[in-house]
Protein backbone atom coordinates (compact mmCIF):
# COMPACT_ATOMS: atom_id res chain seq x y z
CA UNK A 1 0.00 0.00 0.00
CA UNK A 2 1.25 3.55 -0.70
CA UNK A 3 2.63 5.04 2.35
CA UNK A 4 0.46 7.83 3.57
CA UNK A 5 1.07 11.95 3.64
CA UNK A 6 1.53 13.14 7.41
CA UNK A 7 -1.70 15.48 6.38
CA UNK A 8 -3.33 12.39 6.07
CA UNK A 9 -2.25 10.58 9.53
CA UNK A 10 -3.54 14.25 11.03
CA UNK A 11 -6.48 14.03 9.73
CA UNK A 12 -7.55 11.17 11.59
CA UNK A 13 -6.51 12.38 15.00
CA UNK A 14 -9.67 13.64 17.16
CA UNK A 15 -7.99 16.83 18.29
CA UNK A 16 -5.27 19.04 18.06
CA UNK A 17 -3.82 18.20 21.21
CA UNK A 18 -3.35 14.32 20.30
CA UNK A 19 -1.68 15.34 17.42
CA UNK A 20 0.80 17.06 19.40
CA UNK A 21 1.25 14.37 21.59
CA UNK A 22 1.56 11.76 18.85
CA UNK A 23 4.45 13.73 17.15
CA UNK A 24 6.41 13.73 20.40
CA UNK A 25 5.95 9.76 20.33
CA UNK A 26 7.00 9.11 16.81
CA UNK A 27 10.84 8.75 17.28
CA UNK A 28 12.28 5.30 17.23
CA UNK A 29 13.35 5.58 20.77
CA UNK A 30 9.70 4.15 22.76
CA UNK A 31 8.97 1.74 20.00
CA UNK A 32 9.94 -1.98 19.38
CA UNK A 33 9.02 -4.84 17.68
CA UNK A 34 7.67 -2.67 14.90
CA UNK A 35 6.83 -3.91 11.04
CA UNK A 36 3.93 -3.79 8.57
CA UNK A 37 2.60 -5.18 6.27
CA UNK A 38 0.20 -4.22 2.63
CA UNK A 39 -2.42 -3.69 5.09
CA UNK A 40 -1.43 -3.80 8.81
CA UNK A 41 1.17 -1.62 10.94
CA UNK A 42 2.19 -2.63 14.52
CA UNK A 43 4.77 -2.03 17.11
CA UNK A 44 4.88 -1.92 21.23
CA UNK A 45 5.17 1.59 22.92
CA UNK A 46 6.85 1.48 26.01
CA UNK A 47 4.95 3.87 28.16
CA UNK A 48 5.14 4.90 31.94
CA UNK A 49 4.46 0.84 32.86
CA UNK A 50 6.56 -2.37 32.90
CA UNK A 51 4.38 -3.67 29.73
CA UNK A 52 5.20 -1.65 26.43
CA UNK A 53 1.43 -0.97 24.62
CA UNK A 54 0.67 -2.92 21.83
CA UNK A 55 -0.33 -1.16 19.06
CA UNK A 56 -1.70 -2.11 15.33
CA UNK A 57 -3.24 0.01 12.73
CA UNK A 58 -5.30 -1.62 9.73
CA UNK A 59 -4.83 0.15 7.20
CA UNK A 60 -7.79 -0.80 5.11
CA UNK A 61 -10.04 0.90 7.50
CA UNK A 62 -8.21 2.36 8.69
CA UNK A 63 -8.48 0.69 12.26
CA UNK A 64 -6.74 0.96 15.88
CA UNK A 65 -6.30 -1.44 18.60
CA UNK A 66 -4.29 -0.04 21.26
CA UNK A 67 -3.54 -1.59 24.70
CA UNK A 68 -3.34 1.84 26.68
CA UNK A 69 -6.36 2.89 28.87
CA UNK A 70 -6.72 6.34 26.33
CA UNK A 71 -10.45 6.90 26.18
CA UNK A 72 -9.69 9.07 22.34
CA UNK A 73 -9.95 6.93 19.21
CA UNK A 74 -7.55 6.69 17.67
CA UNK A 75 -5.30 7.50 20.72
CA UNK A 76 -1.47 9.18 20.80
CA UNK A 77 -0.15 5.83 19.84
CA UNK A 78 -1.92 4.59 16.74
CA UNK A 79 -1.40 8.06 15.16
CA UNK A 80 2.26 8.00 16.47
CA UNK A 81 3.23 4.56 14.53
CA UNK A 82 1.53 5.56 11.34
CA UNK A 83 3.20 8.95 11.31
CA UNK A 84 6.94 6.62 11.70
CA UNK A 85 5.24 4.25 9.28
CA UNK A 86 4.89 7.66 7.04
CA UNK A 87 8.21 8.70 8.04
CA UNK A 88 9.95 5.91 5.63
CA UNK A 89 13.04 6.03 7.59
CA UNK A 90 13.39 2.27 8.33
CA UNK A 91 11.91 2.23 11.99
CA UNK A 92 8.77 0.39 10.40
CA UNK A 93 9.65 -2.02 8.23
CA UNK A 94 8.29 -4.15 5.98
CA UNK A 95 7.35 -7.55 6.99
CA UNK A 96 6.18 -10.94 5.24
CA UNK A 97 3.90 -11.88 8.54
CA UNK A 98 2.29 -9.81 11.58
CA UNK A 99 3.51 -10.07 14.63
CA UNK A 100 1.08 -12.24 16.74
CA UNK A 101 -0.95 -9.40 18.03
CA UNK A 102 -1.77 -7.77 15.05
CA UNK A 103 -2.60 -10.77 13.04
CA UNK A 104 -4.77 -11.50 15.72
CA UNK A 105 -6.23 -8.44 15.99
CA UNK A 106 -7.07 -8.85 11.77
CA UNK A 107 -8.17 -11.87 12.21
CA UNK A 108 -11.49 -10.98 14.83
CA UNK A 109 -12.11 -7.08 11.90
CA UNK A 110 -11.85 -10.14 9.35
CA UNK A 111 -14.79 -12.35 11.37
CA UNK A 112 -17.01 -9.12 12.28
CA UNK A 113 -16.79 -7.82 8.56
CA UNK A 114 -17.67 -11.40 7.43
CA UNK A 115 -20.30 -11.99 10.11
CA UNK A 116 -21.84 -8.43 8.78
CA UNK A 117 -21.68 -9.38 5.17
CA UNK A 118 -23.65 -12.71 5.89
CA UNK A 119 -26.41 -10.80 8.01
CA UNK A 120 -26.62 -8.58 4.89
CA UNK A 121 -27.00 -11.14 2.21
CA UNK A 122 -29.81 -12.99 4.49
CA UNK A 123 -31.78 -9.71 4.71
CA UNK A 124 -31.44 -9.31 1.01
CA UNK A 125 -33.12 -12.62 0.71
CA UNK A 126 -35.70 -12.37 3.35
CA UNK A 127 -38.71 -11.36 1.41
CA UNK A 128 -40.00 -8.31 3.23
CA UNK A 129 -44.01 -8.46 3.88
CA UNK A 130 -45.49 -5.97 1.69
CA UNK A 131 -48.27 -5.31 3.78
CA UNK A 132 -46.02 -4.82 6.90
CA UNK A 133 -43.99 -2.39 4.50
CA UNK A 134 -47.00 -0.11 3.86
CA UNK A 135 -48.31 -0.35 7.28
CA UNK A 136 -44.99 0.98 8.46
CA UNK A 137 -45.19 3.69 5.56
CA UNK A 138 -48.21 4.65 6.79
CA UNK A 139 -47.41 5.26 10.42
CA UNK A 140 -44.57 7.06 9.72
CA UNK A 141 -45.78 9.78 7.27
CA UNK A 142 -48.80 10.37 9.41
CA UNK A 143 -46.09 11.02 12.25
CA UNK A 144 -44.22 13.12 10.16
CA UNK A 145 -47.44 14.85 8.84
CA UNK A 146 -48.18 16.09 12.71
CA UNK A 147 -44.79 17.65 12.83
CA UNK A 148 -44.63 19.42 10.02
CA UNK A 149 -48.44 20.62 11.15
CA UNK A 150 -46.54 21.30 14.61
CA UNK A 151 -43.67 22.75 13.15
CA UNK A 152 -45.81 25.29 10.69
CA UNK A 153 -47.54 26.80 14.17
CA UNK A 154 -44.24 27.45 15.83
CA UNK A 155 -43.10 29.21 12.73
CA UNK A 156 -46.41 31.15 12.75
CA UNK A 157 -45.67 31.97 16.20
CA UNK A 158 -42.14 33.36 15.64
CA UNK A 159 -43.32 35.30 13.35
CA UNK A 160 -46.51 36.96 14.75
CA UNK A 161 -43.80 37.46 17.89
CA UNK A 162 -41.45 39.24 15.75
CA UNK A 163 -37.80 38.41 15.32
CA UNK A 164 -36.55 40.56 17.71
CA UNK A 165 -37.57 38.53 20.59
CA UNK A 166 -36.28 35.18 19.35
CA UNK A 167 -32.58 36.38 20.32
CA UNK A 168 -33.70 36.70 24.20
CA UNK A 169 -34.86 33.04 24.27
CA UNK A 170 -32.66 30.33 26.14
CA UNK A 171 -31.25 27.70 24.20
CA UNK A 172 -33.82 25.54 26.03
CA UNK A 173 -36.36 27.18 23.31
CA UNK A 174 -34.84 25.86 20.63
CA UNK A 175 -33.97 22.33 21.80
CA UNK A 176 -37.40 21.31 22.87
CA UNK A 177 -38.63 22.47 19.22
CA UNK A 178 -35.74 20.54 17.83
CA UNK A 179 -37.03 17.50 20.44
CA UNK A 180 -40.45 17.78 19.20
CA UNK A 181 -39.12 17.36 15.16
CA UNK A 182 -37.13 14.17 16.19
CA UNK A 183 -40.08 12.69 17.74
CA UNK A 184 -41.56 13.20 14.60
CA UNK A 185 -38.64 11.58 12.65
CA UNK A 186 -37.61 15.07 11.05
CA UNK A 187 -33.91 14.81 12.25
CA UNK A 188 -32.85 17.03 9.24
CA UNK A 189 -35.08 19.96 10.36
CA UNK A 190 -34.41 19.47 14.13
CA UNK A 191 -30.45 20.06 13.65
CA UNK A 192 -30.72 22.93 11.55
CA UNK A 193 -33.63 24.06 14.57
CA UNK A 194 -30.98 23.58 17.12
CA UNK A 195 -27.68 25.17 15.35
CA UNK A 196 -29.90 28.33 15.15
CA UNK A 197 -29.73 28.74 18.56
CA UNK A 198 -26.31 29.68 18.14
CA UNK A 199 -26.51 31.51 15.37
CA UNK A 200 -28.79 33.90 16.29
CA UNK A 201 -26.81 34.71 19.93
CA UNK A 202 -23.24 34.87 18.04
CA UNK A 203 -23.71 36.08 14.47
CA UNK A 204 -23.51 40.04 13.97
CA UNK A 205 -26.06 39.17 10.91
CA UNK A 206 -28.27 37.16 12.87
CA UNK A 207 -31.72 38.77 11.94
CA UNK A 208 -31.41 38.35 8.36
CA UNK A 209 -29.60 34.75 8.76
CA UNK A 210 -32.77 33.90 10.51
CA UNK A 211 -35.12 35.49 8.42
CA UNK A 212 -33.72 33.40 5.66
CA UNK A 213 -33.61 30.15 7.58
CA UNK A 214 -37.43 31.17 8.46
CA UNK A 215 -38.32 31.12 5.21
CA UNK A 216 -37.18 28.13 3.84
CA UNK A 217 -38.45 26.27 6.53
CA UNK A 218 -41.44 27.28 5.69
CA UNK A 219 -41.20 26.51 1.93
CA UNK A 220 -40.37 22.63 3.74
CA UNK A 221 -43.50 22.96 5.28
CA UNK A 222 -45.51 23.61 2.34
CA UNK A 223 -43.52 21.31 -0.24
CA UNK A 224 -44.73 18.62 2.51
CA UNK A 225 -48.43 19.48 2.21
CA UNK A 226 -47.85 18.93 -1.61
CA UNK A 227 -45.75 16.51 -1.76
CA UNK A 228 -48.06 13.82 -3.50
CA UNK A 229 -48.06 15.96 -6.32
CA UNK A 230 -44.10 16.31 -6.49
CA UNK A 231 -41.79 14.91 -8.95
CA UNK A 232 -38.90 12.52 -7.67
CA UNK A 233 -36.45 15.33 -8.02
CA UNK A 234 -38.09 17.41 -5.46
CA UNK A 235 -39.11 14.60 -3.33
CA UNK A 236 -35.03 13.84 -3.04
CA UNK A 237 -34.39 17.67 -2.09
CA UNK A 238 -37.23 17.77 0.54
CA UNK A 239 -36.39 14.24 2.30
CA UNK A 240 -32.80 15.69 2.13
CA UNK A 241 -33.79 18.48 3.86
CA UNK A 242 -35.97 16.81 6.53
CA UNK A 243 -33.85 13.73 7.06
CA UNK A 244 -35.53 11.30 5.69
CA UNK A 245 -32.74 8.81 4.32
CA UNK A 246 -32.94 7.12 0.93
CA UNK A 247 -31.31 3.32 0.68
CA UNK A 248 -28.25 3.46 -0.69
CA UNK A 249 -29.38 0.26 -2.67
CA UNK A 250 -31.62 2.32 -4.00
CA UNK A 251 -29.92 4.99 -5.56
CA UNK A 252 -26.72 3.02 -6.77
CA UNK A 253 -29.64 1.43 -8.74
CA UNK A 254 -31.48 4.36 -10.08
CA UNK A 255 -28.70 7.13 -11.78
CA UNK A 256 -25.16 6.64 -12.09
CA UNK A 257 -22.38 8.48 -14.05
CA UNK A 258 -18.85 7.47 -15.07
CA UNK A 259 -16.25 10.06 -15.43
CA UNK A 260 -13.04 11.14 -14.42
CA UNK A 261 -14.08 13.36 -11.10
CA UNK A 262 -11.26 16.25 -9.95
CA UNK A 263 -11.72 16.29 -6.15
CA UNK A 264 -12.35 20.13 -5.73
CA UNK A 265 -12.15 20.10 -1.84
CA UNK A 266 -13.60 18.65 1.24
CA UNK A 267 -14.31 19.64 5.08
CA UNK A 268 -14.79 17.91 7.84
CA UNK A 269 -17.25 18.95 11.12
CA UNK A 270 -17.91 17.43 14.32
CA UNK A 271 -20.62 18.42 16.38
CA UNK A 272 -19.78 16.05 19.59
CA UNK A 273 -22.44 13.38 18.30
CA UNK A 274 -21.70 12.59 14.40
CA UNK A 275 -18.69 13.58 12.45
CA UNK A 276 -18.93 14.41 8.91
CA UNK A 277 -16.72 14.67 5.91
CA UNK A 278 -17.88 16.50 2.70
CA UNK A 279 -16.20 15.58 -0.46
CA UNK A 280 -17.08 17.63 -3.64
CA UNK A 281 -16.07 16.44 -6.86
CA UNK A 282 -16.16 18.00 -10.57
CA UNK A 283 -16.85 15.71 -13.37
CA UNK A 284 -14.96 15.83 -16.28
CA UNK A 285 -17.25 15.00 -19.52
CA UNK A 286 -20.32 16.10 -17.33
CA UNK A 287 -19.25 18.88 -16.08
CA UNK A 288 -21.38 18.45 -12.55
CA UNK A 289 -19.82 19.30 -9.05
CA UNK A 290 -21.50 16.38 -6.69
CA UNK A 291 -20.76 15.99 -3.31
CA UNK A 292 -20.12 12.84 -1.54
CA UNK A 293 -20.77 12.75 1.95
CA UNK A 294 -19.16 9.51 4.97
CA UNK A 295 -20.12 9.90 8.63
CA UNK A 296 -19.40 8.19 11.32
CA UNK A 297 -20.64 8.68 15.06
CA UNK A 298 -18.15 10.05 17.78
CA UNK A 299 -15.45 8.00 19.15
CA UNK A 300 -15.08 6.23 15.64
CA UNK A 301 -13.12 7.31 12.62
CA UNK A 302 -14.21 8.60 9.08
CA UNK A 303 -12.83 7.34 5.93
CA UNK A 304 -9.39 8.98 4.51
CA UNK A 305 -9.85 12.10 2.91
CA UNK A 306 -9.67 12.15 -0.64
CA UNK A 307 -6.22 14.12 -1.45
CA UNK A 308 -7.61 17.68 -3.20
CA UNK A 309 -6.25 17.94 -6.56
CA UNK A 310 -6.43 13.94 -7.83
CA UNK A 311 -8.23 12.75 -10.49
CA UNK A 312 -10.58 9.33 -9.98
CA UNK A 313 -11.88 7.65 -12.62
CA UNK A 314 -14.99 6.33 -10.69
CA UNK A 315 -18.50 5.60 -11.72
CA UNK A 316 -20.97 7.66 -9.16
CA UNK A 317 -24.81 6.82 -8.31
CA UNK A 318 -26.36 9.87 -7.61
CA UNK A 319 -28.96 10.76 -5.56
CA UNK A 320 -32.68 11.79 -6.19
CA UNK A 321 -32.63 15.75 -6.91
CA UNK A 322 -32.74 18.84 -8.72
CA UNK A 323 -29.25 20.55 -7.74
CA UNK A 324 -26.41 20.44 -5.52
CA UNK A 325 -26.69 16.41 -5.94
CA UNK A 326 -25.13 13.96 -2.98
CA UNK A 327 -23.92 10.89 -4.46
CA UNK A 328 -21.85 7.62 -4.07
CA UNK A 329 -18.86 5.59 -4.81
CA UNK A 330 -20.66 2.44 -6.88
CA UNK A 331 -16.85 0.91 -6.67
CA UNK A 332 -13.57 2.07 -5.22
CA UNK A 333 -12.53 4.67 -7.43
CA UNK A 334 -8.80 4.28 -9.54
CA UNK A 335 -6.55 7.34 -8.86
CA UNK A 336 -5.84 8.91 -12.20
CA UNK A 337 -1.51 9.89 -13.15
CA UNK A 338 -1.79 12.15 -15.81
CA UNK A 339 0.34 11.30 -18.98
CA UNK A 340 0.94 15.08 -19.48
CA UNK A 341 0.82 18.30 -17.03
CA UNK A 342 -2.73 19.77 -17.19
CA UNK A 343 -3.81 23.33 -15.77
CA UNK A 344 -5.26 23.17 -12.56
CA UNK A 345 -9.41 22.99 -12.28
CA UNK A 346 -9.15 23.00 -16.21
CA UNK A 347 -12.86 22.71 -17.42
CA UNK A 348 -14.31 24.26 -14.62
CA UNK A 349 -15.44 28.35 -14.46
CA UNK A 350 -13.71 30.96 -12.30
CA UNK A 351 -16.41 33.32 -11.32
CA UNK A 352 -16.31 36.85 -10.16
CA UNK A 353 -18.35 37.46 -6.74
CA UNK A 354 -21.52 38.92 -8.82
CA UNK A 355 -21.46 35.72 -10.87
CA UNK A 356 -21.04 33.45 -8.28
CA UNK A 357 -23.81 34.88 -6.30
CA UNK A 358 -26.14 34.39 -9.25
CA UNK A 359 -25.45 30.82 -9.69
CA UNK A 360 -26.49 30.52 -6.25
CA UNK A 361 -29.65 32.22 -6.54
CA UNK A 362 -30.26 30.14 -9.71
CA UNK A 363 -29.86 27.07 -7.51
CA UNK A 364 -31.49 28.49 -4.73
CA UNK A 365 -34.68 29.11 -7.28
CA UNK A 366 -34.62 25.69 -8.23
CA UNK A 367 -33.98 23.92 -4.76
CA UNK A 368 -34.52 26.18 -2.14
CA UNK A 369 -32.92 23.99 0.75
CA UNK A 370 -29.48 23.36 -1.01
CA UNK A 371 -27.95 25.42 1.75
CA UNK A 372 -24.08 24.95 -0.01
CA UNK A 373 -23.39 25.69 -3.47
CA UNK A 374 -20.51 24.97 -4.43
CA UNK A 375 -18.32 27.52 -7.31
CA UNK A 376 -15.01 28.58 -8.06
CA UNK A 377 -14.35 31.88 -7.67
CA UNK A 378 -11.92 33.69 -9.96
CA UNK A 379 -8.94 36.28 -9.62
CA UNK A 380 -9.84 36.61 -5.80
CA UNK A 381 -7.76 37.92 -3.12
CA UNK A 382 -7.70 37.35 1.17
CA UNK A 383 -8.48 40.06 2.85
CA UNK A 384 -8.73 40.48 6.95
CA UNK A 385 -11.33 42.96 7.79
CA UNK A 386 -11.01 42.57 11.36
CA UNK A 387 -10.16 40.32 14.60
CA UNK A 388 -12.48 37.45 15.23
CA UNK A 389 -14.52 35.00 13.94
CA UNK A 390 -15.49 35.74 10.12
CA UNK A 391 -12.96 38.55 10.24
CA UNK A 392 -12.13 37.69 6.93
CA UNK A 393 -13.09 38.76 2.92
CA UNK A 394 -12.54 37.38 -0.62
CA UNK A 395 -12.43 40.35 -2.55
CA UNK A 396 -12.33 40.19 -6.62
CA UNK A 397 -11.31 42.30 -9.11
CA UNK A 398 -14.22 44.82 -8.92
CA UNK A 399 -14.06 45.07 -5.76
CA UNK A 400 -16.95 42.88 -4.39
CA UNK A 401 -16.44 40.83 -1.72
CA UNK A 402 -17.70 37.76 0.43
CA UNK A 403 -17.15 37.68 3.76
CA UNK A 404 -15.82 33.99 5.33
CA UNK A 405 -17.62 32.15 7.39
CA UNK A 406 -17.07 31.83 11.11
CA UNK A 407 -15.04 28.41 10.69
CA UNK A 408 -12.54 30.10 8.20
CA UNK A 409 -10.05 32.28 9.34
CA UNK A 410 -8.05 33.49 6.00
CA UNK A 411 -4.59 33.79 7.62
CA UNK A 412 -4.13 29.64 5.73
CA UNK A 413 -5.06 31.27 2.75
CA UNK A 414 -3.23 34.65 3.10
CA UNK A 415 0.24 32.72 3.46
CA UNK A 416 -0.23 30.52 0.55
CA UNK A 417 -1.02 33.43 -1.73
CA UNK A 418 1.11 36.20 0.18
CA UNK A 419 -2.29 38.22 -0.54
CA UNK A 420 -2.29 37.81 -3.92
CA UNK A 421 -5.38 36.74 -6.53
CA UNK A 422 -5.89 33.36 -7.23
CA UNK A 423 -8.95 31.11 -8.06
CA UNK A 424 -10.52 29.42 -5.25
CA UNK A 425 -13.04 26.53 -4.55
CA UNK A 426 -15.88 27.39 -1.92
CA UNK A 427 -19.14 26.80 -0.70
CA UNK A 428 -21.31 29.60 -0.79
CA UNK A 429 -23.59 29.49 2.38
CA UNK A 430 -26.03 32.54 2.24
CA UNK A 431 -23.52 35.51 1.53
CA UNK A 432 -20.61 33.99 2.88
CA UNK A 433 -18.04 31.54 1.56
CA UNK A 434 -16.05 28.85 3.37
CA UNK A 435 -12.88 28.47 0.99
CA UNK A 436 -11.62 24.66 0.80
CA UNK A 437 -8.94 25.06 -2.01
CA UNK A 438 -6.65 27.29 -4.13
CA UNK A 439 -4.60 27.22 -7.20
CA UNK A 440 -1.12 27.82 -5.67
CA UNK A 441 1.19 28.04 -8.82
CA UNK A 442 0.41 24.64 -10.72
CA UNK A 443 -1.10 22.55 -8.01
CA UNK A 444 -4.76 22.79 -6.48
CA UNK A 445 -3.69 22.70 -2.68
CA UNK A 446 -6.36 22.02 0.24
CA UNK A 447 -7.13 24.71 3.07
């Protein structure tokens, strides 16, 4: 297996601070009986006890086992081996069998992932009861029905109240409104519910961020009332929008797409419960941007990050919708060496900051609830306009600018363009613009 970027062994760590800690444990001195493997790396870490830790990372999952009490996954050890497995120097090397530990260790993912595959392929071939099916179907939407009904009152009543007082309410005011959605299996609109809380208290635009959020939940609310009357496109934005999940059987069925797919950019949040990891990828002949989403809850890990700049050739399923599509991998995608240099995003539009907010108004016109729109924005420059969160600007030529959002300092970008213009990927969210690459000289390089 290729060795891994240090970015990449990062990137899996669950905080900055075991990060830190790993790199002061990645020196030979700790570490013995080291070696991997194509798809294993082990090695014992002497700690503060008599017994070194035993340590092995599979690198198909990529997977920890660790035999130190840490209570973070993966902990200062697993990331600490990869990152001398990385290293290349000789402290890890290669082996023709694992040490006992580790093979043992493969052996028991090896039994769970075939134990999983077999309770898969019997529910495939359990007919499901088609009257049970509908029954379920029918208890469900007439749950979901009374929230939206729910739902559409509370918005009535924020609105009758003015917007003004919704900033003096406790985040207790929000959550039990968020509650009252997941009762009614409307997980999609109960987050969004209970990030506002936060949003409104910190967010010097707050009124206008809210006003907007008001509306489009109530154009849920009424897509919901019509909804039998929808096509499939705008059934996949609203259950997108409300949480109600569509089988990935399903779509890898229904629409799929071969092409060779840039990745653009990708970003990664974690809001203490489920982590996510947004992957957006331009198609070559199609000329779509699609994004591909992986979560995983807390405590485990996502998959590795696509590197930002590579080319897959990969056929993608996408999902039901009229823009800003979500898809899926069908197969594991082949990484793409180009026989010849090629310019970086070529194919793809640089906009100016008018331009780009008219695509997203286009897109917003068509679906409403696609909350990230994703464009490349051309010739722009970082700006800081002041200290704190969303202190910062990409301005363009003209003059027009987009402030960043909270999560986006621009010092990253600042000092790999020294302030100068470049074209950069984004995601447009309202007025604001999260950057996740830039073209620095000949390479597309991740923020």
């Amino acid at each position: 297996m290729t060795r891994w970027t240090p970015q990449q062994v990062a990137a899996l760590a669950p905080d900055a601070a075991s990060v830190a800690a790993s790199r002061r444990l990645a020196r030979p001195g700790p570490w013995s009986d080291t070696g991997s493997t194509d798809t294993l790396v082990w090695g014992k870490c002497q700690g503060s006890g008599k017994t070194p830790y035993q340590v092995s990372v599979d690198l198909t999952g990529p997977a920890f086992r660790c035999s130190c009490p840490s209570r973070k996954f993966p902990c200062k050890h697993g990331l600490a081996l990869l990152m001398l497995w990385v290293d290349g120097s000789g402290s890890v090397r290669d082996a023709a069998e694992p040490a006992g530990f580790a093979a043992a260790f493969a052996a028991e993912r090896s039994a769970r992932a075939a134990g999983s595959a077999a309770a898969r392929e019997g529910q495939r071939e359990r007919t499901p009861d088609p009257v049970a099916q509908a029954k379920r179907l029918e208890e469900r939407l007439a749950l979901m029905t009374g929230g939206m009904e729910d739902f559409s009152r509370w918005l009535g009543d924020v609105v009758r109240g003015g917007t003004a007082g919704v900033r003096a309410q406790p985040y207790g005011w929000w959550d039990t409104t968020a509650a009252r959605l997941v009762d009614a299996q409307l997980p999609g609109l109960a987050e969004q519910v209970r990030s506002m809380a936060s949003e409104v208290s910190g967010r010097p635009d707050w009124d206008e961020h809210l006003l907007a959020a008001l509306g489009r939940w109530w154009t849920v609310t009424r897509a919901w009332t019509g909804r039998e009357s929808a096509d499939e496109a705008t059934m996949g934005d609203l259950r997108a929008v409300i949480g109600w999940p569509v089988s990935s059987e399903s779509v890898r069925r229904a629409d799929s797409v071969s092409d060779r797919w840039t990745v653009l950019g990708a970003h990664r949040t974690d809001d203490g419960r489920l982590q996510q990891q947004r992957t957006w990828l331009h198609g070559e002949r199609c000329g779509e941007t699609v994004q591909v989403l992986d979560f995983a809850a807390s405590g485990q890990v996502l998959p590795m990050a696509r590197v930002v700049g590579s080319v897959l050739d990969a056929t993608l399923a996408r999902y039901p919708g009229k823009a800003v599509r979500r898809a899926l991998f069908v197969d594991e995608p082949l990484v793409i060496e180009p026989s010849e240099p090629r310019p970086v995003l070529d194919g793809v539009d640089g906009l100016s900051v008018d331009a780009a907010l008219g695509v997203a108004a286009a897109t917003w016109g068509v679906n409403p609830w696609a909350w990230r729109v994703p464009v490349v924005l051309e010739d722009v420059r970082a700006t800081a306009v002041e200290t704190g969160p969303g202190s910062g600007a990409l301005v363009d030529e003209t003059g027009d600018g987009l402030r960043l959002t909270d999560d986006s300092p621009p010092w990253p970008l600042l000092a790999l363009t020294g302030g100068h213009p470049t074209r950069v990927f984004v995601e447009l969210e309202g007025r604001r613009a999260r950057p996740l690459s830039a073209v620095v000289g000949d390479q597309l390089v991740a923020l």
